[in-house]
N, C-alpha and C. Protein backbone atom coordinates (compact mmCIF):
# COMPACT_ATOMS: atom_id res chain seq x y z
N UNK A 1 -53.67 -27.69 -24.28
CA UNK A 1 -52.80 -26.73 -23.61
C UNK A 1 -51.55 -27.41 -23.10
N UNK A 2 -51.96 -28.73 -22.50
CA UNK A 2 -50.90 -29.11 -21.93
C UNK A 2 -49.77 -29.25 -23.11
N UNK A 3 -49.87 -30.22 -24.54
CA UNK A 3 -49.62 -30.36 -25.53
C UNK A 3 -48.81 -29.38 -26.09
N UNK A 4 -49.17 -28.20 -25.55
CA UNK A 4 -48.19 -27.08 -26.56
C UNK A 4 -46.97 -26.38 -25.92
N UNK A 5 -47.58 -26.60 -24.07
CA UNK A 5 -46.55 -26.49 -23.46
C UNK A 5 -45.31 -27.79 -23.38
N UNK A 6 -45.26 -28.77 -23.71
CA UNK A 6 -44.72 -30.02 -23.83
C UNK A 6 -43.67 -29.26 -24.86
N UNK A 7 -44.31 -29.16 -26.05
CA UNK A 7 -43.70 -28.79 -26.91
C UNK A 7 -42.41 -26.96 -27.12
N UNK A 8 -43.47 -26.57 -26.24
CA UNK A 8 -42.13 -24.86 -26.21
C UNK A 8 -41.22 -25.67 -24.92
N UNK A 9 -41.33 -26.54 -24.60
CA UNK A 9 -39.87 -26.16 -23.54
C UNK A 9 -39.26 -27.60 -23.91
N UNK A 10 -39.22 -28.03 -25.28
CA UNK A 10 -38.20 -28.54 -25.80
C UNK A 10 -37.37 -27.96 -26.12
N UNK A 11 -35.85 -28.69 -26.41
CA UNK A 11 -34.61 -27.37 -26.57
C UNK A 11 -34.50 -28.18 -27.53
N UNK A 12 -34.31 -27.12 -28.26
CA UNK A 12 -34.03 -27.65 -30.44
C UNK A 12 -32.50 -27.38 -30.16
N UNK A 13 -31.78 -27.94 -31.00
CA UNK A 13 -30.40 -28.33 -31.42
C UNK A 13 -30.21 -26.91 -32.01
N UNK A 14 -28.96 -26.08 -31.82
CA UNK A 14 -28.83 -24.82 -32.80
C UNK A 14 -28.99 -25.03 -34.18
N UNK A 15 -29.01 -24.50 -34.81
CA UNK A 15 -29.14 -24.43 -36.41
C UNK A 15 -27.56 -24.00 -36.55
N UNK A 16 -27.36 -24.46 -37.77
CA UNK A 16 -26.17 -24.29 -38.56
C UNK A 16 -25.45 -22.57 -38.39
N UNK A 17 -26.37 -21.81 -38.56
CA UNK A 17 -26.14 -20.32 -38.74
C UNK A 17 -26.06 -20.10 -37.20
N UNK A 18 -26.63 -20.66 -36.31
CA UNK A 18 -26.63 -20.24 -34.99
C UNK A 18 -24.97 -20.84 -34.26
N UNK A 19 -24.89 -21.97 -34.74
CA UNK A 19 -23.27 -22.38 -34.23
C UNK A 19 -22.41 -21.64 -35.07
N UNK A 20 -22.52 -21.05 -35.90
CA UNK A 20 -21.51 -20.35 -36.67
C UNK A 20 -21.35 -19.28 -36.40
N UNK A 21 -22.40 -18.36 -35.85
CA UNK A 21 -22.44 -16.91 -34.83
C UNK A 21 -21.99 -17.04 -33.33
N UNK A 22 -22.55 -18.24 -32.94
CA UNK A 22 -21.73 -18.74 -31.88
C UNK A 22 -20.22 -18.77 -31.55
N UNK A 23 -19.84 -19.34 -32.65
CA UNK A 23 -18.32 -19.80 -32.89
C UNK A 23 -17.51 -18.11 -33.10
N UNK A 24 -18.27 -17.63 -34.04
CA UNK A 24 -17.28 -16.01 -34.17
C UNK A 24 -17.66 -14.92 -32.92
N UNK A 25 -18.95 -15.02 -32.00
CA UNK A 25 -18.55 -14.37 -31.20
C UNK A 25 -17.50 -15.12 -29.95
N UNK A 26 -17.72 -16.19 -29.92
CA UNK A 26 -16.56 -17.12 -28.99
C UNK A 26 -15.34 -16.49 -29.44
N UNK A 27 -14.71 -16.06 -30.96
CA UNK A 27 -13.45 -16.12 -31.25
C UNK A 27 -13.36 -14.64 -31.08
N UNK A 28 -14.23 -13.42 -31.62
CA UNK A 28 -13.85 -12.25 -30.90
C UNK A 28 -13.57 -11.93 -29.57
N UNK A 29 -14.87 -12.98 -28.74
CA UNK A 29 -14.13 -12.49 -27.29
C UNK A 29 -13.12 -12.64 -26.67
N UNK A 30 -12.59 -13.91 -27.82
CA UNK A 30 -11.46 -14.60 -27.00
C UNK A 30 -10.20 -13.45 -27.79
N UNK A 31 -10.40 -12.99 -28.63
CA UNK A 31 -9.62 -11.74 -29.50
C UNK A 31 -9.26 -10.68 -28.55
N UNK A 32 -10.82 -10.09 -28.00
CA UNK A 32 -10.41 -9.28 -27.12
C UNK A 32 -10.08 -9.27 -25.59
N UNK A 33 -10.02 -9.84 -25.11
CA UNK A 33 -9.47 -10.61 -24.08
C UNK A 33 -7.77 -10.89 -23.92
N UNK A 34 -7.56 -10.98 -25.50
CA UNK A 34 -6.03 -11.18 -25.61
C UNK A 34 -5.45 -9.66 -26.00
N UNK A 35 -6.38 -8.60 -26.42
CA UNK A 35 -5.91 -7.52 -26.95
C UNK A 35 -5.67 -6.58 -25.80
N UNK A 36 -6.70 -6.92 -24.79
CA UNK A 36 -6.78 -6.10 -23.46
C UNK A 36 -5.64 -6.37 -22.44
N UNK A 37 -5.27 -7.98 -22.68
CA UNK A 37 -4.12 -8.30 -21.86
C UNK A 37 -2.73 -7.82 -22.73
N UNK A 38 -2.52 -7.28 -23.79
CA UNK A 38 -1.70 -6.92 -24.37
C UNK A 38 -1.48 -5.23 -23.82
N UNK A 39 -2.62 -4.91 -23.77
CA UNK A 39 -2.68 -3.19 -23.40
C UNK A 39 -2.68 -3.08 -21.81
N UNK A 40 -2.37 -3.99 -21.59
CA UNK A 40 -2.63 -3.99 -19.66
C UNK A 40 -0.80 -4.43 -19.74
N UNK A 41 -0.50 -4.62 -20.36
CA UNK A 41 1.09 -5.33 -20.16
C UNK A 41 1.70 -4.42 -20.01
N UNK A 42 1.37 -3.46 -21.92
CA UNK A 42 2.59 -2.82 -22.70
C UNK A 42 2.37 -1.12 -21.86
N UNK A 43 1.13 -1.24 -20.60
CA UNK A 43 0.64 0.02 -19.94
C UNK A 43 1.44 0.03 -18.83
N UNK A 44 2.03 -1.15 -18.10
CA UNK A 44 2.96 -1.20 -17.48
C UNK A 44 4.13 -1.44 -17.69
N UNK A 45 4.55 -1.58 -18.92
CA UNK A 45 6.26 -1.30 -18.98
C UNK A 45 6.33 0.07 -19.09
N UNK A 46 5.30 0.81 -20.16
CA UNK A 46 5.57 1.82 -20.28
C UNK A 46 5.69 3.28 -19.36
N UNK A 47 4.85 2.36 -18.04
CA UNK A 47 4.84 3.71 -16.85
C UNK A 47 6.46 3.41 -16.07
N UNK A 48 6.94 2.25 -16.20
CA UNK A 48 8.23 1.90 -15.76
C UNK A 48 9.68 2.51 -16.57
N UNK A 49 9.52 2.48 -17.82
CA UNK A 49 10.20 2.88 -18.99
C UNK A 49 10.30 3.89 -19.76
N UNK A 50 10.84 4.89 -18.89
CA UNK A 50 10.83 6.38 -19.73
C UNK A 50 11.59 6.41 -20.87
N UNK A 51 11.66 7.41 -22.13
CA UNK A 51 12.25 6.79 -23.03
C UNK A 51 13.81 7.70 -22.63
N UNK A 52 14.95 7.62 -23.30
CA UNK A 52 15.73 8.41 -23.16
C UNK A 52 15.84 10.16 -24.28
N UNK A 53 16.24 10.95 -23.32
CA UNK A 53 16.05 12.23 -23.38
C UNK A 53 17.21 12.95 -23.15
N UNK A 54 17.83 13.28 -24.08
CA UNK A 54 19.31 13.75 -23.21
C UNK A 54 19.37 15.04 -22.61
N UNK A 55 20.53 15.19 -21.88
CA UNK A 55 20.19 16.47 -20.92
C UNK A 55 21.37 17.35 -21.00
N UNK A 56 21.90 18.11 -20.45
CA UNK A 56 23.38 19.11 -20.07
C UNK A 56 24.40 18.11 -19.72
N UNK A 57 23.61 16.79 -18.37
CA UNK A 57 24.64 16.56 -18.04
C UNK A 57 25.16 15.23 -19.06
N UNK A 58 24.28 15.00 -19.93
CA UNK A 58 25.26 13.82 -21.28
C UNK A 58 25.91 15.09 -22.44
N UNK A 59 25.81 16.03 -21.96
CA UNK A 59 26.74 17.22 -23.26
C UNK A 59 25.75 17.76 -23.97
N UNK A 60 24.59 17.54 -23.81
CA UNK A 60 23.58 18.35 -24.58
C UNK A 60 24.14 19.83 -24.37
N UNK A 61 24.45 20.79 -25.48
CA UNK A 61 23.97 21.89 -25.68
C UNK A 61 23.03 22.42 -26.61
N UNK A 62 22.09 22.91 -25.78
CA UNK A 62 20.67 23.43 -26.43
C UNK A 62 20.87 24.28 -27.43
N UNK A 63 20.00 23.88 -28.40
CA UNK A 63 19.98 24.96 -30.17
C UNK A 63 19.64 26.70 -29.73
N UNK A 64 20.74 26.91 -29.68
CA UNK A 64 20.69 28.96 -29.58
C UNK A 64 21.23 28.83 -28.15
N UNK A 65 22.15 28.12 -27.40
CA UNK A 65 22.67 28.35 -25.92
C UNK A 65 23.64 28.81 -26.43
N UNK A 66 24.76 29.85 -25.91
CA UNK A 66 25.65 30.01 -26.56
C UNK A 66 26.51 29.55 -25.28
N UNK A 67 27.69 28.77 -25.87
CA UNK A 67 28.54 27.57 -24.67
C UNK A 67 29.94 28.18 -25.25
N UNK A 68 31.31 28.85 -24.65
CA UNK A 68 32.19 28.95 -25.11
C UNK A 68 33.26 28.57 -24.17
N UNK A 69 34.57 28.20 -24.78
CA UNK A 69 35.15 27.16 -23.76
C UNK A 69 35.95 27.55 -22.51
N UNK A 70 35.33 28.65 -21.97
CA UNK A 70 35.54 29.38 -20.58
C UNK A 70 34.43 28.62 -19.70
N UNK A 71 33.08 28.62 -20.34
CA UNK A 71 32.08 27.71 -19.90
C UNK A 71 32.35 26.28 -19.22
N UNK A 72 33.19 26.16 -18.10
CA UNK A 72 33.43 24.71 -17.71
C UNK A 72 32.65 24.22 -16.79
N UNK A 73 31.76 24.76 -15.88
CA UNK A 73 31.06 24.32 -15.59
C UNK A 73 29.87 23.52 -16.38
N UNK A 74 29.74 23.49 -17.69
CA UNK A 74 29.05 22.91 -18.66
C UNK A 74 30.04 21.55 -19.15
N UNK A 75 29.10 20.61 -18.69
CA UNK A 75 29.66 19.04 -19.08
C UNK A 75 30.35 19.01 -20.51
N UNK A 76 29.53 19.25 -21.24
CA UNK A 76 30.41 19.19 -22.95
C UNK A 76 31.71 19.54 -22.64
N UNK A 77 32.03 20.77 -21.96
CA UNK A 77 33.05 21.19 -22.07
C UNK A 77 34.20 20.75 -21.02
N UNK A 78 33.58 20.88 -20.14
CA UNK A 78 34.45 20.36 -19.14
C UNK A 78 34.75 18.90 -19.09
N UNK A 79 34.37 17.97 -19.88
CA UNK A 79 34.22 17.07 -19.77
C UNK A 79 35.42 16.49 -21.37
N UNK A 80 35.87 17.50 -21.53
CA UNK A 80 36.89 17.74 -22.63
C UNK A 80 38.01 16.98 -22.65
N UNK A 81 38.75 16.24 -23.18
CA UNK A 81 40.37 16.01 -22.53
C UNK A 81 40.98 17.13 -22.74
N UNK A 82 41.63 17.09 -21.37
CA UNK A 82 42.64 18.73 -21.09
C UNK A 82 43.15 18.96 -22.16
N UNK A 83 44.33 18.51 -22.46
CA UNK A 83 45.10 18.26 -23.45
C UNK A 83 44.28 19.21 -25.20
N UNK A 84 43.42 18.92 -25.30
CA UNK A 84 42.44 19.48 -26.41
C UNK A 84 42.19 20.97 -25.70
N UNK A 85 41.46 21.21 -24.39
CA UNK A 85 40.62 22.14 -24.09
C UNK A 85 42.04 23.18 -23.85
N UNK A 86 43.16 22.74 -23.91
CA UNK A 86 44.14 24.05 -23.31
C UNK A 86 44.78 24.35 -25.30
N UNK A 87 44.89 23.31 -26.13
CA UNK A 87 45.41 23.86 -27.43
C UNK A 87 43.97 25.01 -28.16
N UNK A 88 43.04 24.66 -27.74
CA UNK A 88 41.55 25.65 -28.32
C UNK A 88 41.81 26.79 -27.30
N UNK A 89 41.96 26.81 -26.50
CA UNK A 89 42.12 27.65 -25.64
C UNK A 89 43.44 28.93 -26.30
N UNK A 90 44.36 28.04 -26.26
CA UNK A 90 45.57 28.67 -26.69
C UNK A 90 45.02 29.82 -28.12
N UNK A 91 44.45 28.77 -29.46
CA UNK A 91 44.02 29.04 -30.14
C UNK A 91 43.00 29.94 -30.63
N UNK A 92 42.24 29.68 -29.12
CA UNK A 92 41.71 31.09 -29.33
C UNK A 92 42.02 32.30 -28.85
N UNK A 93 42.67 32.31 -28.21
CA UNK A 93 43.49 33.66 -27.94
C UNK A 93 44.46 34.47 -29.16
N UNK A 94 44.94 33.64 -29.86
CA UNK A 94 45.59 34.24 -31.02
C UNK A 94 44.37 34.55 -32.10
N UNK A 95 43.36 33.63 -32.05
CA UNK A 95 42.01 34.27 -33.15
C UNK A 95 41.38 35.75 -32.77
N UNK A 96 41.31 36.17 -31.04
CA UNK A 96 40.38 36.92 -30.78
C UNK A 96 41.44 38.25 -31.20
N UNK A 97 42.55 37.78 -31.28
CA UNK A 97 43.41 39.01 -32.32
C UNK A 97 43.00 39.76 -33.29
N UNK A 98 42.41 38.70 -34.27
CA UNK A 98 41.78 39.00 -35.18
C UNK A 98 40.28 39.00 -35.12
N UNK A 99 39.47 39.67 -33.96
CA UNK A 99 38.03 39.61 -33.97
C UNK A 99 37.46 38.31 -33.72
N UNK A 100 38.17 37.01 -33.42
CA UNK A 100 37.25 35.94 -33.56
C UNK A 100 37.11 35.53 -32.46
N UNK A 101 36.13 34.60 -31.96
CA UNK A 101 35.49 34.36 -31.28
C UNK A 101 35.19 32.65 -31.18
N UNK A 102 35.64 31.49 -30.64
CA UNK A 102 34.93 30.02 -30.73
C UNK A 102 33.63 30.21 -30.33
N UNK A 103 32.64 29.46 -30.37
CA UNK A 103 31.39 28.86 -29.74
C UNK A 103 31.38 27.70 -29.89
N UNK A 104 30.84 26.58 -28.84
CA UNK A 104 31.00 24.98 -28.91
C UNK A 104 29.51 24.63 -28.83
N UNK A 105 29.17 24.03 -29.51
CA UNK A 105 27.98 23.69 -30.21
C UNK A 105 27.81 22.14 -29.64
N UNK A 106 28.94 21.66 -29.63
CA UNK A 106 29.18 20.41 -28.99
C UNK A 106 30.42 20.15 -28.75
N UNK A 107 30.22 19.20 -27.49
CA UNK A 107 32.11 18.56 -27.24
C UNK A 107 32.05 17.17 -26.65
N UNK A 108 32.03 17.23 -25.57
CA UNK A 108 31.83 15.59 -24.78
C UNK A 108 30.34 15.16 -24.78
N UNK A 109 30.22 13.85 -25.17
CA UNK A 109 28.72 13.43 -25.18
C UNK A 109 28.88 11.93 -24.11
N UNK A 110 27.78 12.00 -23.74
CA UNK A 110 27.64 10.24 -23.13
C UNK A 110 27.35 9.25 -23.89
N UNK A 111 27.86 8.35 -23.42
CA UNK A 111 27.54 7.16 -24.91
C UNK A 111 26.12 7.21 -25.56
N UNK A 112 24.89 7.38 -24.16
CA UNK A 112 23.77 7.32 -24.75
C UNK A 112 23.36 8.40 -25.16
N UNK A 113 23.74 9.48 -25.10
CA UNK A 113 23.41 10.74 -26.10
C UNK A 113 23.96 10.42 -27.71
N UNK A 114 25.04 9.65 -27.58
CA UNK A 114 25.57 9.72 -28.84
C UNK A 114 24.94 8.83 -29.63
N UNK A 115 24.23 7.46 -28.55
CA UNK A 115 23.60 6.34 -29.61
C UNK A 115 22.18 7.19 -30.07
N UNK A 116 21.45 8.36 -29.19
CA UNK A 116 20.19 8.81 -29.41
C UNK A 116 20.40 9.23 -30.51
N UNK A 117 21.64 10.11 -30.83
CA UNK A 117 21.82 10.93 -32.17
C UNK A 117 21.63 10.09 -33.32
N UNK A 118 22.61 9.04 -32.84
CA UNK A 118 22.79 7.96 -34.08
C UNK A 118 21.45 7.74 -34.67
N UNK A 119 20.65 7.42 -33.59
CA UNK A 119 19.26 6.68 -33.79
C UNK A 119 18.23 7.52 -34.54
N UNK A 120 18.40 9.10 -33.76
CA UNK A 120 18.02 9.92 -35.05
C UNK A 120 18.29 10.17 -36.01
N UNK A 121 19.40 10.22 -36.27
CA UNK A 121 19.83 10.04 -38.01
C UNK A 121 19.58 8.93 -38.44
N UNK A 122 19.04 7.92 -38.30
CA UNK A 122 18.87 6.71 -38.72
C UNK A 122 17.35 7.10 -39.29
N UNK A 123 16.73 7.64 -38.56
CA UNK A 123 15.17 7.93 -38.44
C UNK A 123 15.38 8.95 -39.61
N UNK A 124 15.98 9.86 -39.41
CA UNK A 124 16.14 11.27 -40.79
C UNK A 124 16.46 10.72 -41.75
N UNK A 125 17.33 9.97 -42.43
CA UNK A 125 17.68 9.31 -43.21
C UNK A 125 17.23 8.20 -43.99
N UNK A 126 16.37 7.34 -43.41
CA UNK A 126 15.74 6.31 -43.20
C UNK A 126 17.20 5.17 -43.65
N UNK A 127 18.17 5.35 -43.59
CA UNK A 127 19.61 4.65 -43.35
C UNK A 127 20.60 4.95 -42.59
N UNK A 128 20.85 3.44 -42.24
CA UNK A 128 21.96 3.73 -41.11
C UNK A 128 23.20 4.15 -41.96
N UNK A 129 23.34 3.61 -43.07
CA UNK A 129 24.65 3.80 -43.37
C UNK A 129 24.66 5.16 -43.90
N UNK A 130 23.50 5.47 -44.54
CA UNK A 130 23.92 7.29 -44.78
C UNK A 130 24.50 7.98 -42.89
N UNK A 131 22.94 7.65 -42.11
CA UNK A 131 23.89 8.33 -40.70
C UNK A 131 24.81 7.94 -40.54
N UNK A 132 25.50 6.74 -40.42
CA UNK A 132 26.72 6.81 -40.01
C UNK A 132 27.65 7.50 -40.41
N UNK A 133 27.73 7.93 -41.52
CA UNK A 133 28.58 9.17 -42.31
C UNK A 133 28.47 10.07 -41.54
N UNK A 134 27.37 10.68 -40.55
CA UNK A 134 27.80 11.98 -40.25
C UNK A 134 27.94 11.65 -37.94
N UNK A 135 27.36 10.13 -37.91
CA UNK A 135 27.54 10.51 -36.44
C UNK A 135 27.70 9.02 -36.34
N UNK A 136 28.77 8.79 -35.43
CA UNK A 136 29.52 7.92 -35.07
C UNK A 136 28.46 7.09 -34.13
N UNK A 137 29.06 5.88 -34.35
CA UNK A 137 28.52 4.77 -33.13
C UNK A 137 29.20 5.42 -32.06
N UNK A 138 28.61 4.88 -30.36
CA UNK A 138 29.49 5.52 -29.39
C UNK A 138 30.26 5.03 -29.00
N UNK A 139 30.88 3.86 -29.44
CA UNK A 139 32.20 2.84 -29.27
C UNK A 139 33.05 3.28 -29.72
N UNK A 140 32.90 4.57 -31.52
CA UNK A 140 34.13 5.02 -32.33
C UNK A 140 34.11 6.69 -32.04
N UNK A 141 33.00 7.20 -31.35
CA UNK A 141 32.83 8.33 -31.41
C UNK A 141 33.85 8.79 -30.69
N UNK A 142 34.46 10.41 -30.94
CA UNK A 142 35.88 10.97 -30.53
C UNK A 142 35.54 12.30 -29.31
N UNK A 143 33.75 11.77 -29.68
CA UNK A 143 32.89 12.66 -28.30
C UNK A 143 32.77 12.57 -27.50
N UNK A 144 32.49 10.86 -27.57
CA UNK A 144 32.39 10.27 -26.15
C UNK A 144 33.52 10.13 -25.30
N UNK A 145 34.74 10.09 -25.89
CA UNK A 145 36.37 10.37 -25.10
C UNK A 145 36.48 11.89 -24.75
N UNK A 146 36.20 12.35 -25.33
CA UNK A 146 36.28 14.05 -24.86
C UNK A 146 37.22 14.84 -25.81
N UNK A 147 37.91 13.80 -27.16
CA UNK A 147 38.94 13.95 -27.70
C UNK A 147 38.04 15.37 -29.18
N UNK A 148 36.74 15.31 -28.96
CA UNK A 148 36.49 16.19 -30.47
C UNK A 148 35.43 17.64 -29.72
N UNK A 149 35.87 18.28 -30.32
CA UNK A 149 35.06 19.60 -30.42
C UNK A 149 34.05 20.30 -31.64
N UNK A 150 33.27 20.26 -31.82
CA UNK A 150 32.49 21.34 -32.76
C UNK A 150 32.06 22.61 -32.32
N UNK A 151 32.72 23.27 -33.35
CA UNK A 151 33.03 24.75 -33.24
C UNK A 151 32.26 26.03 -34.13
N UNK A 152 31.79 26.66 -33.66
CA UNK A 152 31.20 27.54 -35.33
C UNK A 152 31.22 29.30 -34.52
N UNK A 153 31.36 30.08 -35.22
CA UNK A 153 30.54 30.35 -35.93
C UNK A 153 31.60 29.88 -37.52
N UNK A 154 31.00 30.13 -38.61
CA UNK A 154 32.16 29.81 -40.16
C UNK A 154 33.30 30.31 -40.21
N UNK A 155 33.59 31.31 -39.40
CA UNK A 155 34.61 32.10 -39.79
C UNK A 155 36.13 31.89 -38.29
N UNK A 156 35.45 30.87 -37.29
CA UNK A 156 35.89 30.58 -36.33
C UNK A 156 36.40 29.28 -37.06
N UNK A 157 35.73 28.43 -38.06
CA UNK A 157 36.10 27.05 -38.53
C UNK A 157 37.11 27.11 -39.68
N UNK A 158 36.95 28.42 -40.09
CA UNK A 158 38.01 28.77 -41.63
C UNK A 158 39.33 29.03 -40.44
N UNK A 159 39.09 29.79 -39.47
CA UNK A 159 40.39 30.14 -39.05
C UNK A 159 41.46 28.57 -38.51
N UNK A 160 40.23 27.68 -38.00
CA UNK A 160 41.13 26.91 -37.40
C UNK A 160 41.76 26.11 -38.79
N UNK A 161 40.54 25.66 -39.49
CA UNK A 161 41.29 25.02 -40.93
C UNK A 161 42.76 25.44 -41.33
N UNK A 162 42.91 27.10 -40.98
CA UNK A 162 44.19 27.18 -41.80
C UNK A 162 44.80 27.19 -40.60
N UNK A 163 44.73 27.55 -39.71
CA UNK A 163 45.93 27.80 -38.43
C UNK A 163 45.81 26.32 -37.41
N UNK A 164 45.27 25.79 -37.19
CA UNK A 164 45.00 24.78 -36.20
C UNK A 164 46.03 23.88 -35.74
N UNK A 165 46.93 23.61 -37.16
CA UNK A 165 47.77 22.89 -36.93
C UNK A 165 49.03 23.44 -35.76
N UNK A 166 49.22 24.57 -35.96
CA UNK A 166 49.96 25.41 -35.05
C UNK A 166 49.86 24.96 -33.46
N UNK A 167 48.93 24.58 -32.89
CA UNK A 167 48.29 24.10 -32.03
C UNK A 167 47.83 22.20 -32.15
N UNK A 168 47.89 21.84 -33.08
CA UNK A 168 47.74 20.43 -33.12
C UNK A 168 45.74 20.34 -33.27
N UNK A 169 45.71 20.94 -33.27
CA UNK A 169 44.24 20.78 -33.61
C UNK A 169 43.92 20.86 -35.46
N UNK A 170 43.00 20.00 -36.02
CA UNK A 170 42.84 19.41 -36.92
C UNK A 170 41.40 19.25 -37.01
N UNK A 171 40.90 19.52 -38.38
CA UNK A 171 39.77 19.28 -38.94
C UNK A 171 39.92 17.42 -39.21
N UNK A 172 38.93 17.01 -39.04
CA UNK A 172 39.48 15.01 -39.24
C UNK A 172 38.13 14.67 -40.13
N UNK A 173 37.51 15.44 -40.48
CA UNK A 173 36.31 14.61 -41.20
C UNK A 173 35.86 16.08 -42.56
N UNK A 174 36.59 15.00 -44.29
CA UNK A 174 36.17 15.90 -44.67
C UNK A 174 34.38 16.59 -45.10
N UNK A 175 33.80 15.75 -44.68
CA UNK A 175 32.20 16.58 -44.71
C UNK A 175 31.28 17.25 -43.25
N UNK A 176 32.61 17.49 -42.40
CA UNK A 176 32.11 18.35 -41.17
C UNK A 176 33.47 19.47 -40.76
N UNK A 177 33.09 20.24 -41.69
CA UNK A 177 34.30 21.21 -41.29
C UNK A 177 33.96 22.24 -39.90
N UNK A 178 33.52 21.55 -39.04
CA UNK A 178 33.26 21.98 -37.56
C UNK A 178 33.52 21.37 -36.27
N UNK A 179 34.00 20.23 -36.77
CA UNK A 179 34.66 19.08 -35.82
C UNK A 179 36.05 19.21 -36.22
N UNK A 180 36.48 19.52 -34.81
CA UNK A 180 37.91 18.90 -34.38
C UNK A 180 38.74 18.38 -33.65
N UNK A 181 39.63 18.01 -33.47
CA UNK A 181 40.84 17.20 -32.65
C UNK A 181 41.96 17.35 -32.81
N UNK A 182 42.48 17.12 -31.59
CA UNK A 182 43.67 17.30 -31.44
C UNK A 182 44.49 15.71 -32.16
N UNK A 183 44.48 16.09 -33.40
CA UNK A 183 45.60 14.96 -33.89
C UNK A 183 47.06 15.03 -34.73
N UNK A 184 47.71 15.95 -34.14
CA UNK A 184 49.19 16.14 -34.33
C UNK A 184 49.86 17.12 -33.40
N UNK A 185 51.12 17.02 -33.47
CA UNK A 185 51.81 17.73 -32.32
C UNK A 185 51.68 19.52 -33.03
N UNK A 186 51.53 20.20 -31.98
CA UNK A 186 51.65 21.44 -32.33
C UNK A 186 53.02 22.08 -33.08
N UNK A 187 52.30 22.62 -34.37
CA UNK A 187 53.21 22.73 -35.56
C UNK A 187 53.38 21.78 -36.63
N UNK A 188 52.47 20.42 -36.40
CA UNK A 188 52.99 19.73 -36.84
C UNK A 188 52.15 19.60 -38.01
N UNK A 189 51.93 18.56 -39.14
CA UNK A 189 50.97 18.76 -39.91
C UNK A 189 49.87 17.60 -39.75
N UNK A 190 48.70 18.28 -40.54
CA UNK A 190 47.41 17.44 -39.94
C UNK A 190 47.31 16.27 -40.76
N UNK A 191 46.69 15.29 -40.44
CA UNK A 191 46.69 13.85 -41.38
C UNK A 191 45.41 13.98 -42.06
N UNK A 192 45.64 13.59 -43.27
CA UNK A 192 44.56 13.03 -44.17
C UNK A 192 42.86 13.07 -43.64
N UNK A 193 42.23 14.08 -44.26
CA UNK A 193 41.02 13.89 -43.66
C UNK A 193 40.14 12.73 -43.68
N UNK A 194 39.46 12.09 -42.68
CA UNK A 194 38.80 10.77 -43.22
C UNK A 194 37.22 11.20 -43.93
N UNK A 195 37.33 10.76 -44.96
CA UNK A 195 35.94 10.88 -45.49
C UNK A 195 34.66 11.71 -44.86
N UNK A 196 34.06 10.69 -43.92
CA UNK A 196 33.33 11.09 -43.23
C UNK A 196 33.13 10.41 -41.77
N UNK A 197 32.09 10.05 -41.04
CA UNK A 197 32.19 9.67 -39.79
C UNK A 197 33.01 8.20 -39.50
N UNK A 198 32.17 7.32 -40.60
CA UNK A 198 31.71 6.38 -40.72
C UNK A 198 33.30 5.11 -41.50
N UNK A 199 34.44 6.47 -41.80
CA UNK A 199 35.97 6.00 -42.19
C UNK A 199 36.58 6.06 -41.69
C-alpha cells in the first residue's frame, strides 16, 4: 500500500501533446486578453466620438423642405454672399413674371458638411476622382464662401441658363446645370463653363 502511494504522488513530466495544448491554450488566452483590451479601448473613443452629422445650421437642407430665398432665417441662405442673394433675388422677380418660381436645394455649406458630402461620394462611387467631378473639396468649394447657389425646379434652371447673365449670375459647371454664381457683371457675358467640379 505504502508502495503505490509512493508512486501516484509522483509528478510525471508533461507529455509532448500535453505541452503543446498547454502552449495553444497559453497563446489563446493571451489572444484574448489582447482582443478584450482592444474592445475596452475602441468602446471608449467611441462613447467620446460622435461621428459627424450635418444639420440646418452647416446648410443642410432636408430632401422635400422647400427653402426659397425669402427664407433667411435658414443658414444656406442667409449665409449667402449678399452680392449673389440680391442678383437671384432681382432675378427672380422678373421670372415670377413668367410663372416661375426659385427653390434652393442648397447654398452655403460648412466646410465639414462639404468634406461629409465629399466623403459620400467617395463611398457612392467607390472613387474620389469620379466624386470630385461632382463635389468640391471644401478648400475649392464656392459653397463654403457663400459664392454658389443650387436652384431647381428645371424650368427655374432653363430660365436662369438663358437670362442669368442679365444679372451676372452664371451656370459654372457644365454637368450641374443647377449650380450657380455670380461670375460676371450684370449684362455681361458668362465665362466658359468648367467641366465639372473637379476643373
Amino acid at each position: 500500500m505504502q508502495t503505490s502511494l509512493a508512486a501516484a504522488s509522483v509528478v510525471r513530466p508533461p507529455t509532448r501533446a500535453r505541452r503543446v495544448t498547454l502552449l495553444a491554450l497559453g497563446v489563446c488566452i493571451a489572444a484574448l486578453l489582447a482582443a478584450l483590451a482592444t474592445v475596452m479601448v475602441h468602446a471608449t473613443f467611441s462613447a467620446a466620438i460622435t461621428p459627424f452629422a450635418p444639420a440646418p445650421a452647416d446648410g443642410l437642407i432636408a430632401e422635400g423642405e422647400i427653402v426659397t430665398l425669402a427664407d433667411e432665417h435658414v443658414p444656406a441662405v442667409a449665409r449667402l454672399d449678399g452680392a449673389l442673394h440680391t442678383a437671384l433675388l432681382q432675378a427672380e422677380t422678373d421670372a415670377a413674371a413668367e410663372g416661375l418660381a426659385f427653390e434652393v436645394t442648397s447654398g452655403w455649406r460648412s466646410p465639414q458638411y462639404q468634406q461629409w458630402l465629399l466623403d459620400d461620394a467617395i463611398q457612392l462611387y467607390a472613387s474620389e476622382t469620379i466624386a470630385r467631378q461632382y463635389v468640391a473639396t471644401p478648400d475649392r468649394s464656392s459653397h463654403v464662401t457663400g459664392d454658389a447657389v443650387d436652384i431647381v425646379p428645371l424650368d427655374a434652371q432653363l430660365w436662369l441658363i438663358e437670362h442669368g447673365a442679365r444679372y451676372g449670375i452664371c451656370q459654372t459647371y457644365a454637368n450641374e446645370r443647377w449650380h450657380f454664381e455670380l461670375a460676371t457683371q450684370p449684362g455681361g457675358v458668362c465665362p466658359q463653363m468648367k467641366e465639372d467640379a473637379a476643373g
